[in-house]
Every structure is written in C-alpha cells, then in structure tokens.
N, C-alpha and C. Protein backbone atom coordinates (compact mmCIF):
# COMPACT_ATOMS: atom_id res chain seq x y z
N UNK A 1 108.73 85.53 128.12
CA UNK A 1 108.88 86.35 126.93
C UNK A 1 109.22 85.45 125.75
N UNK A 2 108.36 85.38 124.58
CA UNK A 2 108.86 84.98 123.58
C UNK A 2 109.69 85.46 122.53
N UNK A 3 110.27 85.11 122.06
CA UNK A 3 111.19 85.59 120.41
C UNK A 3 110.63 84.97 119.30
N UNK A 4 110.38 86.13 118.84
CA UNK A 4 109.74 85.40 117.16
C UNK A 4 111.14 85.47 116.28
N UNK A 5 111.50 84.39 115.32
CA UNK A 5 112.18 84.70 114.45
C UNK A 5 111.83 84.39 113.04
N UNK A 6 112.17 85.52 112.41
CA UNK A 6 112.19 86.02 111.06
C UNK A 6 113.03 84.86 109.89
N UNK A 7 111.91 84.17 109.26
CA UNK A 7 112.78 83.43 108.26
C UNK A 7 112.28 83.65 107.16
N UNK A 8 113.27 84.32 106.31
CA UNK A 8 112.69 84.51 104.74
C UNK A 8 112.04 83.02 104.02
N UNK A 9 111.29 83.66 103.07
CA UNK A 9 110.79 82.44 102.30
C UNK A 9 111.97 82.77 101.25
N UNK A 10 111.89 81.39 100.82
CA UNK A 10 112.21 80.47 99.60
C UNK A 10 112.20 79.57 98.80
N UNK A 11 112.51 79.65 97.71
CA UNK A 11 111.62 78.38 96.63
C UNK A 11 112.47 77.82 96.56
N UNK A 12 111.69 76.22 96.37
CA UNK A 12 112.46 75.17 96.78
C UNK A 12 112.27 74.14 95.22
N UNK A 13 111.24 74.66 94.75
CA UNK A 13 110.96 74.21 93.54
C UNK A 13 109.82 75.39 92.47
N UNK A 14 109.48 74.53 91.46
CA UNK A 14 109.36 75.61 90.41
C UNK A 14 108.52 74.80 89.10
N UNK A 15 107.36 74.73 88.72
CA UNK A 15 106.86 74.17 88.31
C UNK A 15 106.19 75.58 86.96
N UNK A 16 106.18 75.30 85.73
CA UNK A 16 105.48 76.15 84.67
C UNK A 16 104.70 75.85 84.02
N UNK A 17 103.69 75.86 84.06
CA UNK A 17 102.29 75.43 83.24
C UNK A 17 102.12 76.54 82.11
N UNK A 18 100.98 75.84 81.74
CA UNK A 18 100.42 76.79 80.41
C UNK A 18 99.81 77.92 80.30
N UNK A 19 99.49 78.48 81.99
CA UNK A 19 98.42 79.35 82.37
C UNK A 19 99.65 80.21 83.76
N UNK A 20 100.55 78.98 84.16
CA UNK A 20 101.13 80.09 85.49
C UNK A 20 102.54 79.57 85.19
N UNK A 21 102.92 80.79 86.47
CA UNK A 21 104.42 79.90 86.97
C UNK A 21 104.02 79.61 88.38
N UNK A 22 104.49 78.56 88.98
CA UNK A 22 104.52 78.27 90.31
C UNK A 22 105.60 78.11 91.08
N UNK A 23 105.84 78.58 92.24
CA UNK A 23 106.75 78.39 92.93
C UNK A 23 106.31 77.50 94.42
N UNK A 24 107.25 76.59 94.95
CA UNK A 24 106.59 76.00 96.35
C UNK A 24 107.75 76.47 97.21
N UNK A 25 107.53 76.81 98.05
CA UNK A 25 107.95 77.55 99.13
C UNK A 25 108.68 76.54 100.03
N UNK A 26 109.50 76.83 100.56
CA UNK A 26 109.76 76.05 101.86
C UNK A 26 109.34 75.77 103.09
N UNK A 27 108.42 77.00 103.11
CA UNK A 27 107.64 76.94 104.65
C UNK A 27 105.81 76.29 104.16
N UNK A 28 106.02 75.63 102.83
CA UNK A 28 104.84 75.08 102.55
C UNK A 28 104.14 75.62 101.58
N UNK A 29 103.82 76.92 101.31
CA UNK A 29 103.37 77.87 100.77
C UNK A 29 103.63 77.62 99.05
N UNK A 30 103.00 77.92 98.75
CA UNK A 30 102.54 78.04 96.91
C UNK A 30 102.44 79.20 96.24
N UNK A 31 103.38 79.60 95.90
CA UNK A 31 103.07 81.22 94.82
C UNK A 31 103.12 80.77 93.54
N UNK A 32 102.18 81.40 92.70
CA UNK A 32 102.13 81.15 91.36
C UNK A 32 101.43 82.74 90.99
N UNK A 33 101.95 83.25 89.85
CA UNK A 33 101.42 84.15 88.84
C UNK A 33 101.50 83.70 87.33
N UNK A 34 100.83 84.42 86.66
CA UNK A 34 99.91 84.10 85.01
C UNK A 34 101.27 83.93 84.52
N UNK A 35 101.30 83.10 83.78
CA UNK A 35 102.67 82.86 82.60
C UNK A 35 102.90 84.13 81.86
N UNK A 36 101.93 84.89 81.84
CA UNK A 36 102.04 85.79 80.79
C UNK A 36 102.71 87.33 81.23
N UNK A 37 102.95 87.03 82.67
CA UNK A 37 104.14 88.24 83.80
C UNK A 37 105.66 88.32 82.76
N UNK A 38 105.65 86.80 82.26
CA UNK A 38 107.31 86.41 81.89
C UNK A 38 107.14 86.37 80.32
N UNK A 39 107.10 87.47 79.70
CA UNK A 39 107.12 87.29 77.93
C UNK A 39 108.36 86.16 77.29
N UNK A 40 109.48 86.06 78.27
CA UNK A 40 110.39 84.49 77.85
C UNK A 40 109.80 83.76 78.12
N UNK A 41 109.33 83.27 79.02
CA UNK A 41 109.05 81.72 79.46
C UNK A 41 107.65 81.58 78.65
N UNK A 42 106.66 82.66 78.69
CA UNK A 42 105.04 81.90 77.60
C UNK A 42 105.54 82.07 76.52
N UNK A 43 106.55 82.39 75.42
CA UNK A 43 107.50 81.38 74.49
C UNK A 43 108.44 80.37 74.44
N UNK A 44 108.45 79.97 76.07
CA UNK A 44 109.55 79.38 75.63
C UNK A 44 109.27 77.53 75.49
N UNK A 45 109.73 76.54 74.64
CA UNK A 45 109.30 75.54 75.03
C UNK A 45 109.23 74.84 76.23
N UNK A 46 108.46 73.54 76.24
CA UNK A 46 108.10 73.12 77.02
C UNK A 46 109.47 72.40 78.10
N UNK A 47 110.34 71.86 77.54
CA UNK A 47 111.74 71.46 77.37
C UNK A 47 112.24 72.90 78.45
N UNK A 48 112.20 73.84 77.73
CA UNK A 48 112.98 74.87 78.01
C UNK A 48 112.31 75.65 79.73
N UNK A 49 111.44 75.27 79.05
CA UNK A 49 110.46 75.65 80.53
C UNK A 49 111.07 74.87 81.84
N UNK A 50 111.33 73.86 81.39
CA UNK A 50 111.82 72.47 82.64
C UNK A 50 113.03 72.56 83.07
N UNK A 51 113.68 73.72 82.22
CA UNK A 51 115.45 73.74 82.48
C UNK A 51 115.93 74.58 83.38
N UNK A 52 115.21 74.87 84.64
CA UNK A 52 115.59 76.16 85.29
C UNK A 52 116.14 75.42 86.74
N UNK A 53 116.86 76.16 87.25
CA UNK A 53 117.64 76.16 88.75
C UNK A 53 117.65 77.53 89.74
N UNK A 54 117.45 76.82 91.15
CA UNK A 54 117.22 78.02 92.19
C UNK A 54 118.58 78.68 92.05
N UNK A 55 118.44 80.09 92.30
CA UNK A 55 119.62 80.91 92.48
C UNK A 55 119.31 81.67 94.02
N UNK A 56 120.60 82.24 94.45
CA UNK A 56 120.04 82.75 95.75
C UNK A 56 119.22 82.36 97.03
N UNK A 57 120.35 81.10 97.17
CA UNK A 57 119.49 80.36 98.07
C UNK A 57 118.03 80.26 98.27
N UNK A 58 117.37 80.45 97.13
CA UNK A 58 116.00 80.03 96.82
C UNK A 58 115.06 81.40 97.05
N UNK A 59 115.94 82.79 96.53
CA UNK A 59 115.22 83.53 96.60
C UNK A 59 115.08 84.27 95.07
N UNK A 60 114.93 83.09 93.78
CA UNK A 60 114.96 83.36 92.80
C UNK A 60 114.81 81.92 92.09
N UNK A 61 114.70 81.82 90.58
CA UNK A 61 115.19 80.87 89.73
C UNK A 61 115.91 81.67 88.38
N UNK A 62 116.10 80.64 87.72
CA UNK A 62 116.77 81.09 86.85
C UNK A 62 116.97 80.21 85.54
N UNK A 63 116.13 80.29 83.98
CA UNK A 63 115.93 79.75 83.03
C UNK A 63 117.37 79.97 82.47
N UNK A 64 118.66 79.70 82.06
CA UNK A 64 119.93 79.40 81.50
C UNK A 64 119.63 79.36 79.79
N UNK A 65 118.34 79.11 79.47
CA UNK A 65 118.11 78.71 77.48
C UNK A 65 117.28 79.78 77.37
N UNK A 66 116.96 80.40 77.79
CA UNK A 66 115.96 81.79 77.69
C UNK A 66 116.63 82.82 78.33
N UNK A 67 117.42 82.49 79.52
CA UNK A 67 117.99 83.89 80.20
C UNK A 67 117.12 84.70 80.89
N UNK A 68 116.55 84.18 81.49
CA UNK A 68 115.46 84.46 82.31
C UNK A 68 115.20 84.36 84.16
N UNK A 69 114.99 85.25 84.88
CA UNK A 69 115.60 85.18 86.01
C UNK A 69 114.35 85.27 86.75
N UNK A 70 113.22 84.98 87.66
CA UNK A 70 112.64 85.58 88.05
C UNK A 70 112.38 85.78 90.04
N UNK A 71 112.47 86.05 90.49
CA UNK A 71 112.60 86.62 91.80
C UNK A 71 111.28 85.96 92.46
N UNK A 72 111.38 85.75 93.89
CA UNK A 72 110.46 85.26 94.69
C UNK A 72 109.71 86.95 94.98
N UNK A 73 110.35 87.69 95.37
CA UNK A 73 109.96 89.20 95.54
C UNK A 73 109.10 89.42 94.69
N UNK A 74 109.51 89.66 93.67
CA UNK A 74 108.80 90.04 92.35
C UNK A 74 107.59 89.26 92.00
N UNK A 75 107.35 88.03 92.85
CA UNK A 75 106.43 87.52 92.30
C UNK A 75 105.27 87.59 93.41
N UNK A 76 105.69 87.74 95.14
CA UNK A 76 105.04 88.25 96.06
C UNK A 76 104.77 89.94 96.01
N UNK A 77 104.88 90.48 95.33
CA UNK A 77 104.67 92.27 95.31
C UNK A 77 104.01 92.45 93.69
N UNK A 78 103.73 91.48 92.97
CA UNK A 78 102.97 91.07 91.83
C UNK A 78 104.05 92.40 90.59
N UNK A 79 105.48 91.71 90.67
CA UNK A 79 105.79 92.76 89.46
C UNK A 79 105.99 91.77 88.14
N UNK A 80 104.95 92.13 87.27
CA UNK A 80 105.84 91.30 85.76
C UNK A 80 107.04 91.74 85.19
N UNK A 81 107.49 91.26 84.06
CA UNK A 81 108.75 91.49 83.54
C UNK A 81 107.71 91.97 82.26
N UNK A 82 109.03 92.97 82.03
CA UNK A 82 108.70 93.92 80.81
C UNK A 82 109.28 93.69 79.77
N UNK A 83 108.41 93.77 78.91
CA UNK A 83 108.55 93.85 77.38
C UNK A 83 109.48 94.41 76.86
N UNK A 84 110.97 94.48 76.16
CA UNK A 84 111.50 95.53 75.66
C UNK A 84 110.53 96.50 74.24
N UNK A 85 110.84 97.14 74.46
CA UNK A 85 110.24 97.82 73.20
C UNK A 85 111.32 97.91 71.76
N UNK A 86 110.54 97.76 70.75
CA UNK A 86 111.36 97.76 69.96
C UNK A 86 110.88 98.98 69.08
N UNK A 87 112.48 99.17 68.72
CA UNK A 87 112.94 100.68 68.09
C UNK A 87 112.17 100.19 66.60
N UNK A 88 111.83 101.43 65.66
CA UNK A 88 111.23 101.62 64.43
C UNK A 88 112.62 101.17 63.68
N UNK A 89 112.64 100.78 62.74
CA UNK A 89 113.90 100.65 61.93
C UNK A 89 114.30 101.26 60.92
C-alpha cells in the first residue's frame, strides 16, 4: 500500500517583467500571470518591482513600497486584483 503525501506549493522566488509576474515554485513549477492582474505593480517602478519578499511560508509575496500582496492561490485560480473605484467628487 502506498501513501501519497500532500505538499502545498510555494514560491520560492518572484520575478516581474513588463508583460507578467512570475512566480517559481518549489516543486519546480513556474506560475506567471499578465502584469496587468496587479494595477500596483504595472505602475510601479522597476526598483520597486524588485523590492518584494515571500510571506507565508511562500504562499504569497509581498511589495512593502506599493503595498501590494499577491497570493500563490490567487494566481493558480486566475483572480486579478481590483481596481478601486473612484467616487465622483
């Protein structure tokens, strides 16, 4: 009888281009979605882009100069981050 065991993925690194975000996985694996999921980060500079750290034992990152958080989940179940809307003045 075998046992399979269940190991979450997690990002181990985090790379942002001009076109995606990428994440590399620990079990090898590569997720990336369109820069344009994260309305902070396709403004944010290039600098600023480079300034991020895993949170959650690598089931997230997290931009600190933008305030920007984005989830390994969220990026395997394809959810972008939303726009606030802004009120009429």
């Amino acid at each position: 009888m075998s046992t399979a065991i269940r190991i979450e993925p997690r990002i181990v690194s985090v790379d942002v281009t001009g076109e995606a975000i990428v994440a590399r996985l620990a079990d090898g694996r590569v997720v990336s979605v369109p820069l344009e999921w994260s309305w902070r980060l396709e403004e944010a500079t290039p600098e600023q882009r480079a300034h991020w750290e895993i949170i959650g034992e690598g089931q997230g990152v997290h931009w600190a100069d933008i305030d920007e958080d984005i989830s390994l989940e969220g990026m395997l179940r394809g959810v972008p981050a939303k726009r606030p809307s802004r009120k009429a003045e």
